[in-house]
Each structure stands twice: as C-alpha cells, then as structure tokens.
C-alpha atoms as a PDB file:
ATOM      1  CA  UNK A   1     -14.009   9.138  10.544  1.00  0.00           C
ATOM      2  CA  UNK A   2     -11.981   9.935   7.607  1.00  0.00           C
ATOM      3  CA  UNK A   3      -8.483   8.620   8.185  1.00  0.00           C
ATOM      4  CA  UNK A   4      -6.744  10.085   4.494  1.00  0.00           C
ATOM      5  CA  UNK A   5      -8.394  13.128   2.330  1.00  0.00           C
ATOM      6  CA  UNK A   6      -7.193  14.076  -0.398  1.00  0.00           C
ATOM      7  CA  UNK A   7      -8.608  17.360  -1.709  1.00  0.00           C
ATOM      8  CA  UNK A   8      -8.680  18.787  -4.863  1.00  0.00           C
ATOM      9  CA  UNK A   9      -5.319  18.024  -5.675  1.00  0.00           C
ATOM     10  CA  UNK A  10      -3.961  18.734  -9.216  1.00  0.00           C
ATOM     11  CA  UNK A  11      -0.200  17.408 -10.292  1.00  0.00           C
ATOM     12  CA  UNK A  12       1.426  18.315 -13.259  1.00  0.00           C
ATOM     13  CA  UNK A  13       4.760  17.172 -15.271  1.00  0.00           C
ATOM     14  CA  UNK A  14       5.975  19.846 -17.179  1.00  0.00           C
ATOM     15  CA  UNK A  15       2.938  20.415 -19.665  1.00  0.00           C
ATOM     16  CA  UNK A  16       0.967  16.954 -18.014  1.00  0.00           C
ATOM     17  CA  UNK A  17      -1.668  17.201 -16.170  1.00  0.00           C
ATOM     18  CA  UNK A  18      -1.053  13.274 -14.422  1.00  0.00           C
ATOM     19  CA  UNK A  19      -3.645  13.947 -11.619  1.00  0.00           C
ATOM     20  CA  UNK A  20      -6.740  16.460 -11.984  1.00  0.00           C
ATOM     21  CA  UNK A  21      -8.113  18.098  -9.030  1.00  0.00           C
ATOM     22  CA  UNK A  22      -8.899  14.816  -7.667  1.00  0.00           C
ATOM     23  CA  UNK A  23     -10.727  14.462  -4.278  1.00  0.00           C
ATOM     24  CA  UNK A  24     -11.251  11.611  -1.943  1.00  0.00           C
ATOM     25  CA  UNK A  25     -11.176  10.153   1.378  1.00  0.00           C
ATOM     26  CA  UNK A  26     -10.547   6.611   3.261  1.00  0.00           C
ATOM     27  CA  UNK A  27     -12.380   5.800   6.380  1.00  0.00           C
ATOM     28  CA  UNK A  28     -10.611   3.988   8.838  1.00  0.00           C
ATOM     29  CA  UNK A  29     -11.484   0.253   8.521  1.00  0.00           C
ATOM     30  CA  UNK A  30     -12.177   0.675   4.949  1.00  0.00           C
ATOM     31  CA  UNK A  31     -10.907  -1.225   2.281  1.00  0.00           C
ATOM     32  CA  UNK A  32     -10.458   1.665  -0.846  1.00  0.00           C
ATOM     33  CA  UNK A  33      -9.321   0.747  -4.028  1.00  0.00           C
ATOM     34  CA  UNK A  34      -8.167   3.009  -7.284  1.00  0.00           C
ATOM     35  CA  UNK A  35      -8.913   1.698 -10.633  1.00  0.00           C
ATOM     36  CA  UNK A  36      -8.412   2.750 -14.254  1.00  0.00           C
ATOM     37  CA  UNK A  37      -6.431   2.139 -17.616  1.00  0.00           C
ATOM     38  CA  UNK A  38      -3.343   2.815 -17.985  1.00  0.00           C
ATOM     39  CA  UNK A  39      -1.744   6.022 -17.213  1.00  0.00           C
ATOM     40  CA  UNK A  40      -5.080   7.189 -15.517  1.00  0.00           C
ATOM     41  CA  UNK A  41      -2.931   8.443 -12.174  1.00  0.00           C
ATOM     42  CA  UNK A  42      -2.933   5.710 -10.018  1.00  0.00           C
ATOM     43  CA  UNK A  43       0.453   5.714  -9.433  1.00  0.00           C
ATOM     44  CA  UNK A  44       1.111   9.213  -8.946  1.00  0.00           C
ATOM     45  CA  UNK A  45      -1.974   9.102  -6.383  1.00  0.00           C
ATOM     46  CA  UNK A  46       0.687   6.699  -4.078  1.00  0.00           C
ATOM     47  CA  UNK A  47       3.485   8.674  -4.962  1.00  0.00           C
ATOM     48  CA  UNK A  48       2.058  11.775  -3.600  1.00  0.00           C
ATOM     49  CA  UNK A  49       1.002  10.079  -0.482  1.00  0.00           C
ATOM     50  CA  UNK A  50       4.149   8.721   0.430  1.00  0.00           C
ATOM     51  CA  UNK A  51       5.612  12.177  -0.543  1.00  0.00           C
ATOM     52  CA  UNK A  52       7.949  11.559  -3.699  1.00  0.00           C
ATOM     53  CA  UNK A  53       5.466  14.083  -5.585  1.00  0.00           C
ATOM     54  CA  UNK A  54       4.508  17.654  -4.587  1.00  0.00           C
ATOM     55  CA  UNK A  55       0.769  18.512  -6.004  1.00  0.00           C
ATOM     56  CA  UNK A  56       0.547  21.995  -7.778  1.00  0.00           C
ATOM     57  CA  UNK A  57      -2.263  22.320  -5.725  1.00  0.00           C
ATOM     58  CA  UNK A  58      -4.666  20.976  -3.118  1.00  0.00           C
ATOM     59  CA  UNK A  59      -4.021  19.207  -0.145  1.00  0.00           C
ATOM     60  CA  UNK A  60      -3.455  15.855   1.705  1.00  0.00           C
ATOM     61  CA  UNK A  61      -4.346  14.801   5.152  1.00  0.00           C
ATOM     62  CA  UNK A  62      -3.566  11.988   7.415  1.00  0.00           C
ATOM     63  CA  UNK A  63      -5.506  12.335  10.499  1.00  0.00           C
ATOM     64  CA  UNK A  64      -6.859  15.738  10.150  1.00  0.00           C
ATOM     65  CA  UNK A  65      -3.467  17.217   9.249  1.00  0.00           C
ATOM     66  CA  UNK A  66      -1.656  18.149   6.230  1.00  0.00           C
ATOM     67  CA  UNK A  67       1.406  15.913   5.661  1.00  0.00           C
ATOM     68  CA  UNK A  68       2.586  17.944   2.655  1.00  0.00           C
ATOM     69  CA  UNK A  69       5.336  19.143   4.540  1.00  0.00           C
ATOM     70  CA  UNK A  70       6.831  16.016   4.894  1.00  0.00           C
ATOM     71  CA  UNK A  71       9.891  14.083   3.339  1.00  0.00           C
ATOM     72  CA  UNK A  72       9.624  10.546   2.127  1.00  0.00           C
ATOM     73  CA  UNK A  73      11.562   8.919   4.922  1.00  0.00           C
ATOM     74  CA  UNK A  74       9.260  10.835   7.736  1.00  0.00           C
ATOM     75  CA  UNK A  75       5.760   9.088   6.344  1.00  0.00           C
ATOM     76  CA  UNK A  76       6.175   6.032   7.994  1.00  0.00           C
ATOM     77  CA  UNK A  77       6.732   7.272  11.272  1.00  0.00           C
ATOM     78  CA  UNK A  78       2.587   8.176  10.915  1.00  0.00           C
ATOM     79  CA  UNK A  79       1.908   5.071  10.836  1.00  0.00           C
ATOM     80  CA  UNK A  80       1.383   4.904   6.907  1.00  0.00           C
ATOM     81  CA  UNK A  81       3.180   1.878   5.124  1.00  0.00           C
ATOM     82  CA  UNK A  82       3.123   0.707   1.539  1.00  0.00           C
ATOM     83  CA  UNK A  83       4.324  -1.826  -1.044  1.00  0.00           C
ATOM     84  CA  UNK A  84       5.540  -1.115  -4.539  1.00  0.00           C
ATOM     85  CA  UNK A  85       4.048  -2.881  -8.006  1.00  0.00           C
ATOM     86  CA  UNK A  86       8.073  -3.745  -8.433  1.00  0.00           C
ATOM     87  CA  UNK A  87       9.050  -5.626  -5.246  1.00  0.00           C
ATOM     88  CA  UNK A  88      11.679  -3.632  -2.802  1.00  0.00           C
ATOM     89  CA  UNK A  89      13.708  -5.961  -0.973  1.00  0.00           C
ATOM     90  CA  UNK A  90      16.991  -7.014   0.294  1.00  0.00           C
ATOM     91  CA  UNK A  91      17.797  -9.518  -2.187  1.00  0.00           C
ATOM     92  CA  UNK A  92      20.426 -10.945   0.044  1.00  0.00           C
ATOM     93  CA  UNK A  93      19.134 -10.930   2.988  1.00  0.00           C
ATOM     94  CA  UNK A  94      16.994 -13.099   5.048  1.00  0.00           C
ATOM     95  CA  UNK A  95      12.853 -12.777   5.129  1.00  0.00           C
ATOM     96  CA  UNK A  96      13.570 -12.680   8.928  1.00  0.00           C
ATOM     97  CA  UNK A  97      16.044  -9.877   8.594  1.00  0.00           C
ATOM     98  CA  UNK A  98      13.847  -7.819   5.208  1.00  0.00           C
ATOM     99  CA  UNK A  99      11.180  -7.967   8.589  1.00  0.00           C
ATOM    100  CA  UNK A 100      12.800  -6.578  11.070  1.00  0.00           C
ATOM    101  CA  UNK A 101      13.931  -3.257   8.749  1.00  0.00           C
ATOM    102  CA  UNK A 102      10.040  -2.744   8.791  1.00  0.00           C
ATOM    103  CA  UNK A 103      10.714  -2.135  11.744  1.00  0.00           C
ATOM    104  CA  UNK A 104      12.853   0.603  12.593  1.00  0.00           C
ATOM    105  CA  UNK A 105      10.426   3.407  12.598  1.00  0.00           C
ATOM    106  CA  UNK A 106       9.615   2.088  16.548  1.00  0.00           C
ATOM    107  CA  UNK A 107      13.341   1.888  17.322  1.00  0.00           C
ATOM    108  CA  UNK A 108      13.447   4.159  20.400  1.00  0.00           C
ATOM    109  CA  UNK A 109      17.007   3.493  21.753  1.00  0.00           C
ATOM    110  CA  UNK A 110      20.033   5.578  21.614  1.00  0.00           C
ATOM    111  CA  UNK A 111      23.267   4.794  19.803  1.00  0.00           C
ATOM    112  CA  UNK A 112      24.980   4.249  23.182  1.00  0.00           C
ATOM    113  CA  UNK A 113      22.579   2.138  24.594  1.00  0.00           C
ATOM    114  CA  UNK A 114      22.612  -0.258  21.791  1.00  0.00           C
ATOM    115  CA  UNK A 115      26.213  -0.637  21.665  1.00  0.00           C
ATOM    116  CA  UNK A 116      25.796  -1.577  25.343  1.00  0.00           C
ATOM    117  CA  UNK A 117      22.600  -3.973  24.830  1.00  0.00           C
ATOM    118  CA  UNK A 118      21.270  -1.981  27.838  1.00  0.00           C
ATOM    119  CA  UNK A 119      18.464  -3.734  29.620  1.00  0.00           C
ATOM    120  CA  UNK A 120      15.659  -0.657  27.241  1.00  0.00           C
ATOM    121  CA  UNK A 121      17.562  -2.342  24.061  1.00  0.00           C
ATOM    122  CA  UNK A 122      16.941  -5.936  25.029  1.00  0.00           C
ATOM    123  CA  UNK A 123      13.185  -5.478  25.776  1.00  0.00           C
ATOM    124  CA  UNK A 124      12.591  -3.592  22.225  1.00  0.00           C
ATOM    125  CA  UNK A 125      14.268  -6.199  20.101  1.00  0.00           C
ATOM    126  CA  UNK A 126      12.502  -9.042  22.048  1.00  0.00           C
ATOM    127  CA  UNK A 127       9.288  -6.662  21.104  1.00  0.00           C
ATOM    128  CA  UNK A 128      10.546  -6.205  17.939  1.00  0.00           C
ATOM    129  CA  UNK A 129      10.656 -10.330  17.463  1.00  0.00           C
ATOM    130  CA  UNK A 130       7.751 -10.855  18.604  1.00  0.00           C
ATOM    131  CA  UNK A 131       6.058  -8.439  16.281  1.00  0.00           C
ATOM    132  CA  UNK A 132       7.723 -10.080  12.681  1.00  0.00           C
ATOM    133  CA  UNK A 133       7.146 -13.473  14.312  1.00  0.00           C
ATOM    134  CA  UNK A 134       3.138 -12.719  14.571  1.00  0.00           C
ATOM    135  CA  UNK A 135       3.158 -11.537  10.823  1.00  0.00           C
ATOM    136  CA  UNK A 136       5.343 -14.153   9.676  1.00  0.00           C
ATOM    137  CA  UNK A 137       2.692 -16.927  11.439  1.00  0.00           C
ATOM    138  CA  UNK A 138      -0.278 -14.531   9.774  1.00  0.00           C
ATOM    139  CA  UNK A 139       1.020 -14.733   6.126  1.00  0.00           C
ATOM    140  CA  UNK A 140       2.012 -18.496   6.737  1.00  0.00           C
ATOM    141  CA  UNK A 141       5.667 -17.838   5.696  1.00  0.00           C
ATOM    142  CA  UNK A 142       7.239 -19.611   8.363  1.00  0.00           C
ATOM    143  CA  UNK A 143       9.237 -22.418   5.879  1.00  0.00           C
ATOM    144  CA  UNK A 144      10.510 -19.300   4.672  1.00  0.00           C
ATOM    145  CA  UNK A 145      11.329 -17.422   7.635  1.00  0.00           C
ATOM    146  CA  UNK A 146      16.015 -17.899   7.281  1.00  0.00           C
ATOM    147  CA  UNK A 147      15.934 -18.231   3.471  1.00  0.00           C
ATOM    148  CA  UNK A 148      17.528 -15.313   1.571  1.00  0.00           C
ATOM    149  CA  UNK A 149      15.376 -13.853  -0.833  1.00  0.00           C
ATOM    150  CA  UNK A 150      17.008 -14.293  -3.804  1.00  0.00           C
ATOM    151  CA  UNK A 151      16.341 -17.623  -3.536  1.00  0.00           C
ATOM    152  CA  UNK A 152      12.644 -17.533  -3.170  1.00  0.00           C
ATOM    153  CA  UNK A 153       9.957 -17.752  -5.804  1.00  0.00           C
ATOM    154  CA  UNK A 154       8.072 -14.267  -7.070  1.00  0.00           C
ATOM    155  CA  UNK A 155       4.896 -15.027  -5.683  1.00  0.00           C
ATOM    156  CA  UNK A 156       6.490 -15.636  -2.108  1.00  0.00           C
ATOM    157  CA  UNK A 157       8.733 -12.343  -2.594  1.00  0.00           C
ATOM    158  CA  UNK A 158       5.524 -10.252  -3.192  1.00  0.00           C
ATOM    159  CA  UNK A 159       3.754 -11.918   0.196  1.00  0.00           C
ATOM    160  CA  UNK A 160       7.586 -11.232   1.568  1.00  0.00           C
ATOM    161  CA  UNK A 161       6.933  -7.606   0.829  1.00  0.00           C
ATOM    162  CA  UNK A 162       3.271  -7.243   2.169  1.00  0.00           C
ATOM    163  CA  UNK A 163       4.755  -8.942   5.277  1.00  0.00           C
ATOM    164  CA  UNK A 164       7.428  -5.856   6.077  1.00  0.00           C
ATOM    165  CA  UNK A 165       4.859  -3.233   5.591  1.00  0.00           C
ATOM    166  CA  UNK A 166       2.778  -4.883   8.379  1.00  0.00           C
ATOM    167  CA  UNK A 167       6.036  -5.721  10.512  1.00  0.00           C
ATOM    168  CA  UNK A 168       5.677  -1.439  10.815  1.00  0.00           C
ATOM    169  CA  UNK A 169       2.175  -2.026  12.163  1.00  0.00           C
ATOM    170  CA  UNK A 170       0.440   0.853  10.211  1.00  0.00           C
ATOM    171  CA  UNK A 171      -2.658   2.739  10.267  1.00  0.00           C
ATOM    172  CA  UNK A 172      -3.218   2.406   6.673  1.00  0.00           C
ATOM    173  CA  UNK A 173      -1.263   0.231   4.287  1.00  0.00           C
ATOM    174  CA  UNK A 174      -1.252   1.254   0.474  1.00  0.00           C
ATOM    175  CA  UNK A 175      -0.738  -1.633  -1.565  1.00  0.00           C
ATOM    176  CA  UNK A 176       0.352  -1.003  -5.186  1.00  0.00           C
ATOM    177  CA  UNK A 177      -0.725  -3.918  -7.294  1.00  0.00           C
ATOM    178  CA  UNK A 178      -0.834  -6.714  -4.783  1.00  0.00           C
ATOM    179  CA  UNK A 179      -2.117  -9.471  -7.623  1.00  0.00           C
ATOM    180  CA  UNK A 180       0.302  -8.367  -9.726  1.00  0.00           C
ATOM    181  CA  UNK A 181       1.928 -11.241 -10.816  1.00  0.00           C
ATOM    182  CA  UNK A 182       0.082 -13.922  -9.159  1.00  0.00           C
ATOM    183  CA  UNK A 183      -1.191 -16.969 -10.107  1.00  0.00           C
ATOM    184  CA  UNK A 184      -4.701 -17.481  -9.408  1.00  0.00           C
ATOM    185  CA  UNK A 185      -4.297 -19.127  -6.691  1.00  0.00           C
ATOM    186  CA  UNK A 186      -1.798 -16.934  -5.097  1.00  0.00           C
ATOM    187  CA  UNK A 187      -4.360 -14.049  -5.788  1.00  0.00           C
ATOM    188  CA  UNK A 188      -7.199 -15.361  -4.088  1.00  0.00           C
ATOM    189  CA  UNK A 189      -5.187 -16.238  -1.027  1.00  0.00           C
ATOM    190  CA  UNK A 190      -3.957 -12.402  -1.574  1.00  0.00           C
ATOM    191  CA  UNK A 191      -8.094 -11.782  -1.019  1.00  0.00           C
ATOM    192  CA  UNK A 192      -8.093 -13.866   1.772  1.00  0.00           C
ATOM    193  CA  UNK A 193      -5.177 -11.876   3.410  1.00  0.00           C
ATOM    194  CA  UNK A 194      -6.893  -8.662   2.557  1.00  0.00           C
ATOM    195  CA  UNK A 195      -9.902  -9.085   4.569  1.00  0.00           C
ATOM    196  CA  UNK A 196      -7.678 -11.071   7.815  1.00  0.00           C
ATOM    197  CA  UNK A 197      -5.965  -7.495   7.450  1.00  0.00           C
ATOM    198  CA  UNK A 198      -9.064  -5.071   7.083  1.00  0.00           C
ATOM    199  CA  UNK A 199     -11.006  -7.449   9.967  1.00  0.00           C
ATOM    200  CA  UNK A 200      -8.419  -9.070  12.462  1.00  0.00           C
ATOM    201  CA  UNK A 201      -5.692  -6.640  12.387  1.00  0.00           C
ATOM    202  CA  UNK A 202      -8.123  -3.383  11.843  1.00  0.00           C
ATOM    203  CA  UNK A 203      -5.519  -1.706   9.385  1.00  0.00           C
ATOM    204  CA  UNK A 204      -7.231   0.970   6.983  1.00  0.00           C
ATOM    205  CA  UNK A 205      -6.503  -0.648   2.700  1.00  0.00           C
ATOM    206  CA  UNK A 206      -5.817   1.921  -0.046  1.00  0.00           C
ATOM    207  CA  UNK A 207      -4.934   0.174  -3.183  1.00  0.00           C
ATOM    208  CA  UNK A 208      -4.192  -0.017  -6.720  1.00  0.00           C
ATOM    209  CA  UNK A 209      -5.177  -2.609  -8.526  1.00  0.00           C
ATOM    210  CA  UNK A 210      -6.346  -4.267 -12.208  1.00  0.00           C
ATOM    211  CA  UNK A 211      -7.684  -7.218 -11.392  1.00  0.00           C
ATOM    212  CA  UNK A 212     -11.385  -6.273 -10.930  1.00  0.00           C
ATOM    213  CA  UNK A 213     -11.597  -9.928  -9.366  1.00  0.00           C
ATOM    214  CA  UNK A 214      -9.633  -9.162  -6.134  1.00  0.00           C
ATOM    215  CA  UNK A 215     -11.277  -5.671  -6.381  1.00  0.00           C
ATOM    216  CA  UNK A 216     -14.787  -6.653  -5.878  1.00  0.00           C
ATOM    217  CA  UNK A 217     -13.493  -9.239  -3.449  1.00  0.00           C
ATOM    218  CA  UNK A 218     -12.394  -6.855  -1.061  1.00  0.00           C
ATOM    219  CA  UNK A 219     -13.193  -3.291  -1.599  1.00  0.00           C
ATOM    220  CA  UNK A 220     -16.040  -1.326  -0.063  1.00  0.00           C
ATOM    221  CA  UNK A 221     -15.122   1.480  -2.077  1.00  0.00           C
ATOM    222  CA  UNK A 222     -13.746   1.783  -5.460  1.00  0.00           C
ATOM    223  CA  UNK A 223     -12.599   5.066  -6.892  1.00  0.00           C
ATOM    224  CA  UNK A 224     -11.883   4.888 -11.147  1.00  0.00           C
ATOM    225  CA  UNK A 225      -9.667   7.496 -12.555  1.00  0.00           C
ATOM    226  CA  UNK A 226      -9.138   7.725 -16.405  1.00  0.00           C
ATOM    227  CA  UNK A 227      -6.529  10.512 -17.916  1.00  0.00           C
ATOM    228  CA  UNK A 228      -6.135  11.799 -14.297  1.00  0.00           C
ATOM    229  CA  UNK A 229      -9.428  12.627 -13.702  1.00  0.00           C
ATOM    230  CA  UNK A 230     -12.650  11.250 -11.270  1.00  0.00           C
ATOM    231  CA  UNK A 231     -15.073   8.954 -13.648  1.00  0.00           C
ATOM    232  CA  UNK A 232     -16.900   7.276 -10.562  1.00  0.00           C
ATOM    233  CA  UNK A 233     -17.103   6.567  -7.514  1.00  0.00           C
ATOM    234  CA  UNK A 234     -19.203   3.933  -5.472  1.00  0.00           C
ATOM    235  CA  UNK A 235     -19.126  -0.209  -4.899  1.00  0.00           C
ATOM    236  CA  UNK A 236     -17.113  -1.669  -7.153  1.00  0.00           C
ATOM    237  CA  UNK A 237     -20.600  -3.331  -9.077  1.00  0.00           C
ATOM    238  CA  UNK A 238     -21.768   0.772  -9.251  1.00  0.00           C
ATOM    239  CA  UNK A 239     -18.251   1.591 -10.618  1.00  0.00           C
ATOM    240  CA  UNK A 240     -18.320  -1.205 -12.979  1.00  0.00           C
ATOM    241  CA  UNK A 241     -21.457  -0.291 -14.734  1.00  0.00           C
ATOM    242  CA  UNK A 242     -20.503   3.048 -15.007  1.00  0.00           C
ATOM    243  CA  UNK A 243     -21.001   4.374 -18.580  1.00  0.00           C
ATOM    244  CA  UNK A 244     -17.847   6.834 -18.344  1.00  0.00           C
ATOM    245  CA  UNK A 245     -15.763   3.436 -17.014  1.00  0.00           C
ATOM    246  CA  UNK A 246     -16.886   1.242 -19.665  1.00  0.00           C
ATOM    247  CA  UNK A 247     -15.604   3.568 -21.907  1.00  0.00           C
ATOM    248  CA  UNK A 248     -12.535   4.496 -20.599  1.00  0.00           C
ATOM    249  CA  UNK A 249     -12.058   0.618 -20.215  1.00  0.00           C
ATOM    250  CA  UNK A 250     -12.801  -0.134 -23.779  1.00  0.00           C
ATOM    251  CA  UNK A 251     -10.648   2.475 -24.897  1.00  0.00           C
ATOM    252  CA  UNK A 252      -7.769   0.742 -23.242  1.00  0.00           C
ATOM    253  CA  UNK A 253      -8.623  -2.999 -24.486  1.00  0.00           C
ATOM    254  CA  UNK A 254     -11.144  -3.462 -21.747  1.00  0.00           C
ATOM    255  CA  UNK A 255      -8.631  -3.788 -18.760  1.00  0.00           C
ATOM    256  CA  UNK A 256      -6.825  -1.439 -16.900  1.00  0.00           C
ATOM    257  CA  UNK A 257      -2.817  -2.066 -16.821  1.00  0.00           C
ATOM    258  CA  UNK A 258       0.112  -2.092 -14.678  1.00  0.00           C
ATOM    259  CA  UNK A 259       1.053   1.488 -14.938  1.00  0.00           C
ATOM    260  CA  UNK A 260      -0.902   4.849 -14.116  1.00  0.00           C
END
C-alpha cells in the first residue's frame, strides 16, 4: 500500500521551474530516498510535503487523500514528522524538554484541566514520559537526557533532532540530510538507526540525502532528480549506473550537494 503519492506535480518560482511534473510514491515500511546534484529539487520535494510550498499543479496524498489543503502546523497531526538539513531546536532548553514539544500534537487536554492537573492531564504527561523516555533509550542519548543544547556537540544535536520527530510517533518521517555533518562514525551509527527505525519501530523513511554510502545502506528505493526533473528510478545500484545520473553527477563534480 502506498502510504505518500505524489503525482505529477510541477512547482515554479517566478520563471523556475524547481520541480517538474514529478511523480512518486512511498510504501509503508519502505525506506525511499531522493538523490541528485545540487539544486535538482530535493528540497522543495520536503517543502511541499510539509506544506510551505503550493505546486502549480498536481497533487499530494497521504493515505489516499489530498493534503494540499493543509497549513504547515496541521501536517503533523497526520502523523507525518520531519527533520531539517539545518538543525531546529531550542537552543536553551533541555534534550528532555526539545522531546516533549514533539509531542504536543497528542496533547488532548483542555486549558482548564491542565491548570487543574486533573486526573486525564496526569495520565497523558506520564504517557507523554514514557514515550521520550523509550526514544531517548533507542538513540542511546540518555548522558544527555538534562543537558541544554547549546552545550552539546553537532553530531549529538542532529541525533537530538531525529529524536523529537520520533517523540511525535509518525507514520512516515522525512529526514532532510541526516549524514549531514557527521563523522563517519556518527554516519554509520545514523545507518544503524535507520534500519532499528524502518524494522523495530515500523515507521515509513523518505529522505534526502548525498552520501550515496548511507543511501545504499538503507534505501530500498532511490528516486534521482537533476534540474527538477525524474532521471531514474530503482535500487540505489540501478540508480547508480544510470547513464542520465552519471551525467548529471559529473556535471556537478561527481557528488550531489547540500542544497536542492
């Protein structure tokens, strides 16, 4: 079953054309990954996903239905959750505390009730605990757990990161550029964390990435966009070999970049 399509979907900045009636889809329990040089539309991909970006045309679906009539801050509510290639956190706040904002999208108490601690408001922050404590023992960040994250090494902030967007328990998690960054060390346990996500937590992967390593690692799919368009499509060995991607890649300095 398809969880996301996207369908012919075209988006265009003033005389660019960023993204070029592009069409795919992610089955649940797939790990799908977008590849290309730079400004091939990777990006914009994720931004019209989580709804910053209209698409001149086309459509998007999350379950069968359309979300293109959605704001921003109603996406995660679906149960879709991302990170960003520059890290989004509360610099002076606690990992603990950058956890539990992940999540408020299951908050289900009323104003009243909270200012009361009513016996509903009790059991969902005890749930809500319980939930950031099982991630935090997941991505082994518990010697991190009170430290404020201005403190904490880049490497840890970026697992920080990854950790919220599973503290909203999603359906499908779109990670933007999870190596990014990383040592190589850091990015193969990134890999490692990929497939414990994909396999023990059974949460759909849609990602953008440049490291081919990590990509072939992980992906069962791999879709490479150059200049906003569809080049190939396949395993990431298939998409590799492609003649149009070899080009593209060449044309770029044989890598694709951060941007896109």
């Amino acid at each position: 079953m398809s969880l996301l399509v996207l369908e012919q979907v075209t988006v265009r900045f003033g005389g660019l054309v960023a993204v070029n009636d592009v069409s795919f889809h992610v089955g649940e329990g797939e790990v799908f990954a977008l590849v290309g040089p730079n400004g091939a539309g990777k990006s914009t991909v994720f931004n019209l996903i989580s709804r910053f970006y209209d698409p001149a045309h086309g459509d998007i679906r999350f379950r069968e239905k359309s979300i293109l009539g959605l704001r921003p801050d109603q996406v995660p509510a679906l149960g879709i959750a991302r990170t960003f290639q520059n890290i989004e956190l509360f610099e002076q706040s606690t990992v603990l505390q950058n956890l539990l904002v992940g999540r408020h999208r299951h908050r289900r108490s009323s104003l009243v009730s909270e200012l009361f601690f009513a016996p509903q408001v009790r059991s969902e922050e005890r749930r809500h605990r319980q939930v950031v404590e099982e991630v935090i023992d997941f991505l082994e960040l518990q010697a991190y757990r009170d430290k404020t994250i201005a403190g904490l090494a880049y490497g840890v902030r970026k697992v920080v990161e990854l950790a919220r967007a599973l503290a909203t328990e999603p359906r499908i998690l779109l990670l933007d550029e999870p190596a990014s960054g990383l040592s190589l060390e850091e990015t193969q346990d990134m890999i490692f964390w990929i497939e414990d996500i994909k396999k023990q937590m059974g949460i759909t992967v849609l990602m953008v990435e440049h490291d081919m390593n990590l990509v072939a690692s992980v992906s069962d799919r791999v879709l490479a966009l150059a200049d906003g368009k569809e080049l190939a499509i396949g395993s990431a060995q298939d998409v590799q070999s492609h003649p149009a991607v070899i080009e593209a890649y060449l044309g770029s300095g044989g890598r694709a970049g951060h941007d896109g």
